[in-house]
N, C-alpha and C. Protein backbone atom coordinates (compact mmCIF):
# COMPACT_ATOMS: atom_id res chain seq x y z
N UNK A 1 -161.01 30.18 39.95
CA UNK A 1 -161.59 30.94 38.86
C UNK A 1 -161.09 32.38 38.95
N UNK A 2 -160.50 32.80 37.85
CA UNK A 2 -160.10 34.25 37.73
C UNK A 2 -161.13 35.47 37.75
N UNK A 3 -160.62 36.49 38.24
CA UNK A 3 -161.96 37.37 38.20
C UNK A 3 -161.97 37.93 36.73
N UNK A 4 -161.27 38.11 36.44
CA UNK A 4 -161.05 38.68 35.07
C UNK A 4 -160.00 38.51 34.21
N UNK A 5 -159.41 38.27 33.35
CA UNK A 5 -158.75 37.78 32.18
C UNK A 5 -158.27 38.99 30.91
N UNK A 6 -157.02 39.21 30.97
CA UNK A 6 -156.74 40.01 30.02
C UNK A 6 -155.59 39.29 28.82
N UNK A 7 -156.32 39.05 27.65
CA UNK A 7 -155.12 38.34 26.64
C UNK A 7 -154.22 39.50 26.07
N UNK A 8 -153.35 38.47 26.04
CA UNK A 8 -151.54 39.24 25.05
C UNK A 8 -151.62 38.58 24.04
N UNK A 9 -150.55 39.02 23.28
CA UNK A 9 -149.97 38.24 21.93
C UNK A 9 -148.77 37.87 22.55
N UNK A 10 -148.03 38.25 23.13
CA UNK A 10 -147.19 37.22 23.60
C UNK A 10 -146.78 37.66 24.76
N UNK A 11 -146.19 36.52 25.67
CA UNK A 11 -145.87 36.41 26.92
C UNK A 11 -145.04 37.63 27.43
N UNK A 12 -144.37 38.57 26.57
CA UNK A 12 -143.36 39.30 26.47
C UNK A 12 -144.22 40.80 26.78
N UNK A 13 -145.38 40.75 26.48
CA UNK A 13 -146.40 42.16 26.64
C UNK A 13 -146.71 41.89 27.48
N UNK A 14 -147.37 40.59 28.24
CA UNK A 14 -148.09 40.56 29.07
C UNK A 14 -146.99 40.85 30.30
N UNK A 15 -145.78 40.44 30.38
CA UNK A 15 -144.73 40.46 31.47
C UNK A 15 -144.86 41.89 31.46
N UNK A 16 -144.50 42.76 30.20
CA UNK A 16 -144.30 44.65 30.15
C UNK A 16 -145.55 45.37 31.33
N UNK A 17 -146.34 45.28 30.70
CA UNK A 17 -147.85 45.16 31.84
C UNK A 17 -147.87 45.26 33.12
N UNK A 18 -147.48 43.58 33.39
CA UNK A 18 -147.42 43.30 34.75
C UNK A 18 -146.35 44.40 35.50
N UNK A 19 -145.23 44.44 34.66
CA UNK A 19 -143.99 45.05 35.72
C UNK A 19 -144.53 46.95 35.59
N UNK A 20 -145.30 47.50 34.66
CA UNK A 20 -145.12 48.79 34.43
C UNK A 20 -146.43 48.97 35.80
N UNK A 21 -147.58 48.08 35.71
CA UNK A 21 -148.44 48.08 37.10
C UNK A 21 -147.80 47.52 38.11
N UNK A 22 -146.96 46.98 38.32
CA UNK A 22 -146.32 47.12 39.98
C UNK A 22 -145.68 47.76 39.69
N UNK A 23 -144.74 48.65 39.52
CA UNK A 23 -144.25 49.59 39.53
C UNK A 23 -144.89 50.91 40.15
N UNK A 24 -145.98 51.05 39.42
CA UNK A 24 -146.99 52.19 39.59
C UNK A 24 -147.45 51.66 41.26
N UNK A 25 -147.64 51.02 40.73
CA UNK A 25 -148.57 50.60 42.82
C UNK A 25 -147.65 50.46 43.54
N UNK A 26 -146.41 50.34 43.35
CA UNK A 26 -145.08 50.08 44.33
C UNK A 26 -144.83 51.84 44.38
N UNK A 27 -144.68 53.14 43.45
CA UNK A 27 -144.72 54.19 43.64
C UNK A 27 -145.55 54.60 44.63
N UNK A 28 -146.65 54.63 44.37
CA UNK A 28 -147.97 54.88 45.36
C UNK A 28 -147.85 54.42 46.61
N UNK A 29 -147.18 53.71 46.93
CA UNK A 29 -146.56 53.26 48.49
C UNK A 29 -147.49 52.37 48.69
N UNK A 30 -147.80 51.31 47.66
CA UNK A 30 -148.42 49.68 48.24
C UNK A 30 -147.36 49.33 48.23
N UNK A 31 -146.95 48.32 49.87
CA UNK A 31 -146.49 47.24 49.79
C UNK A 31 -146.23 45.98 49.33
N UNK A 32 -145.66 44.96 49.34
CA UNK A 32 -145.45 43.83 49.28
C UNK A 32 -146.94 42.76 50.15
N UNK A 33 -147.91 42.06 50.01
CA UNK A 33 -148.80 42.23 51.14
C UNK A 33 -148.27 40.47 51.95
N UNK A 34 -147.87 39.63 51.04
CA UNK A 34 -147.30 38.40 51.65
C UNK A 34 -146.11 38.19 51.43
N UNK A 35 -145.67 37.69 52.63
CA UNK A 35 -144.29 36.98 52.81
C UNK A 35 -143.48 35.60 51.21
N UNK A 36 -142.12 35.19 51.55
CA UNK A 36 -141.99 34.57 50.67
C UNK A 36 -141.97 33.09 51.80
N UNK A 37 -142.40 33.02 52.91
CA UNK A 37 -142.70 31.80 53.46
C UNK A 37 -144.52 32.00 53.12
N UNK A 38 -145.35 32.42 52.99
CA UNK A 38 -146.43 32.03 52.57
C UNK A 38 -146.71 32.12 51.10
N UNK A 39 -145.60 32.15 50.11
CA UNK A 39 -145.30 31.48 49.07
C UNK A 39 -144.66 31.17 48.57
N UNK A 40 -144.36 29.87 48.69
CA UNK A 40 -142.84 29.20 48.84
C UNK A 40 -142.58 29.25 47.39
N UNK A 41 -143.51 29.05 46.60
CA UNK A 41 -142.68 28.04 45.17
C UNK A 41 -142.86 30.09 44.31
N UNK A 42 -142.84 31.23 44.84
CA UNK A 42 -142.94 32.51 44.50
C UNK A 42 -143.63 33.32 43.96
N UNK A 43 -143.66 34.34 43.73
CA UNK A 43 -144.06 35.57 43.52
C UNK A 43 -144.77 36.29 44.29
N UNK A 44 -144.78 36.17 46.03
CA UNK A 44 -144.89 37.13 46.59
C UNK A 44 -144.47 38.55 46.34
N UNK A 45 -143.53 38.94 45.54
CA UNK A 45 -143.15 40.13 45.40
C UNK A 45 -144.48 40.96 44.72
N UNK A 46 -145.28 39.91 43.88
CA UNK A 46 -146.44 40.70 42.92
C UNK A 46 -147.60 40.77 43.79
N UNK A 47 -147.68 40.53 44.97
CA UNK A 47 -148.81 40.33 45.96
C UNK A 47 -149.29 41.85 46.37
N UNK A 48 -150.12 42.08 46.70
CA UNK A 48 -150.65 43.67 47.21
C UNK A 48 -151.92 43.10 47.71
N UNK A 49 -152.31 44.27 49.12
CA UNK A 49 -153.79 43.91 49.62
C UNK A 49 -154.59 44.20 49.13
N UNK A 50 -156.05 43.65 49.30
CA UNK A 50 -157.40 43.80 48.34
C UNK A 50 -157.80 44.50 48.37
N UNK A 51 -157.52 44.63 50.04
CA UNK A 51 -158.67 46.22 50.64
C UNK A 51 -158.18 47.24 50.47
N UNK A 52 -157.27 47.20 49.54
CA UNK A 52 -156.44 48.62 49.18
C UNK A 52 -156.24 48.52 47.75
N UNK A 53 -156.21 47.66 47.12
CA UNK A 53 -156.26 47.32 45.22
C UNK A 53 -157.00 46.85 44.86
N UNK A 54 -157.90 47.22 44.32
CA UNK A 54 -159.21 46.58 43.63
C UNK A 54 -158.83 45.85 42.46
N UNK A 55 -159.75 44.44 42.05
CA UNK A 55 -159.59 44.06 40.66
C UNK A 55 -159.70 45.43 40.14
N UNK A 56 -160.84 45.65 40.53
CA UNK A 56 -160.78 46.84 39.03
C UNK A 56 -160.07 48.18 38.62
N UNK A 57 -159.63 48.11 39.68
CA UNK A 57 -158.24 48.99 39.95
C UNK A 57 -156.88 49.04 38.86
N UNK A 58 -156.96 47.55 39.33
CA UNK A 58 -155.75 46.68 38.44
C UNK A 58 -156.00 46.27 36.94
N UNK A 59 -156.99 45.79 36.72
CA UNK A 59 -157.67 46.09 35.53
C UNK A 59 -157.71 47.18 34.74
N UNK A 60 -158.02 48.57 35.66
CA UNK A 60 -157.41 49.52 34.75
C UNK A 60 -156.87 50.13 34.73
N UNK A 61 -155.38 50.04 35.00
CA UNK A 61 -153.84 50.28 35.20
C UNK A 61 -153.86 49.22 33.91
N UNK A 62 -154.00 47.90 33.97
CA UNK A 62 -153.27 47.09 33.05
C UNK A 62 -153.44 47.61 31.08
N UNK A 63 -155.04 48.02 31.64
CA UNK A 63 -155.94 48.41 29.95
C UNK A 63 -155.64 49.69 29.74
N UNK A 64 -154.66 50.44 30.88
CA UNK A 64 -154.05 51.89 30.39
C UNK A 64 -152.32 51.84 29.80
N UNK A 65 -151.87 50.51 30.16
CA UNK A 65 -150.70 49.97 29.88
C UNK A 65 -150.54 49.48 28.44
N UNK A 66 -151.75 48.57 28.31
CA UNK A 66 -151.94 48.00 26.65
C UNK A 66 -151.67 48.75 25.28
């Protein structure tokens, strides 16, 4: 179950989003937080720790992106 849910109109905004918030949190000097052997089939690269990124953190990075 997701903690929270943000809709697009198309797959193409929602990708803009995603990459303009890692970006921003990759500036800020968050890491990468898992390996690509603890996720094989990918996207470890979009991974970051909890105790350092809040949903709601991310949530509103994404609703300042929209």
């Amino acid at each position: 179950m997701p903690f929270a849910q943000l809709l697009f109109a198309t797959g193409a905004d929602a990708y803009r989003v995603e990459q303009s918030v890692i970006r921003r949190l990759r500036a800020e000097g968050h890491a990468v937080f898992l390996d690509d052997a603890q996720m094989p089939i990918g996207g470890y690269k979009e991974t970051f720790d909890a105790r350092s990124v809040s949903v709601q953190r991310l949530l509103a990075l994404a609703e300042a992106e929209r």
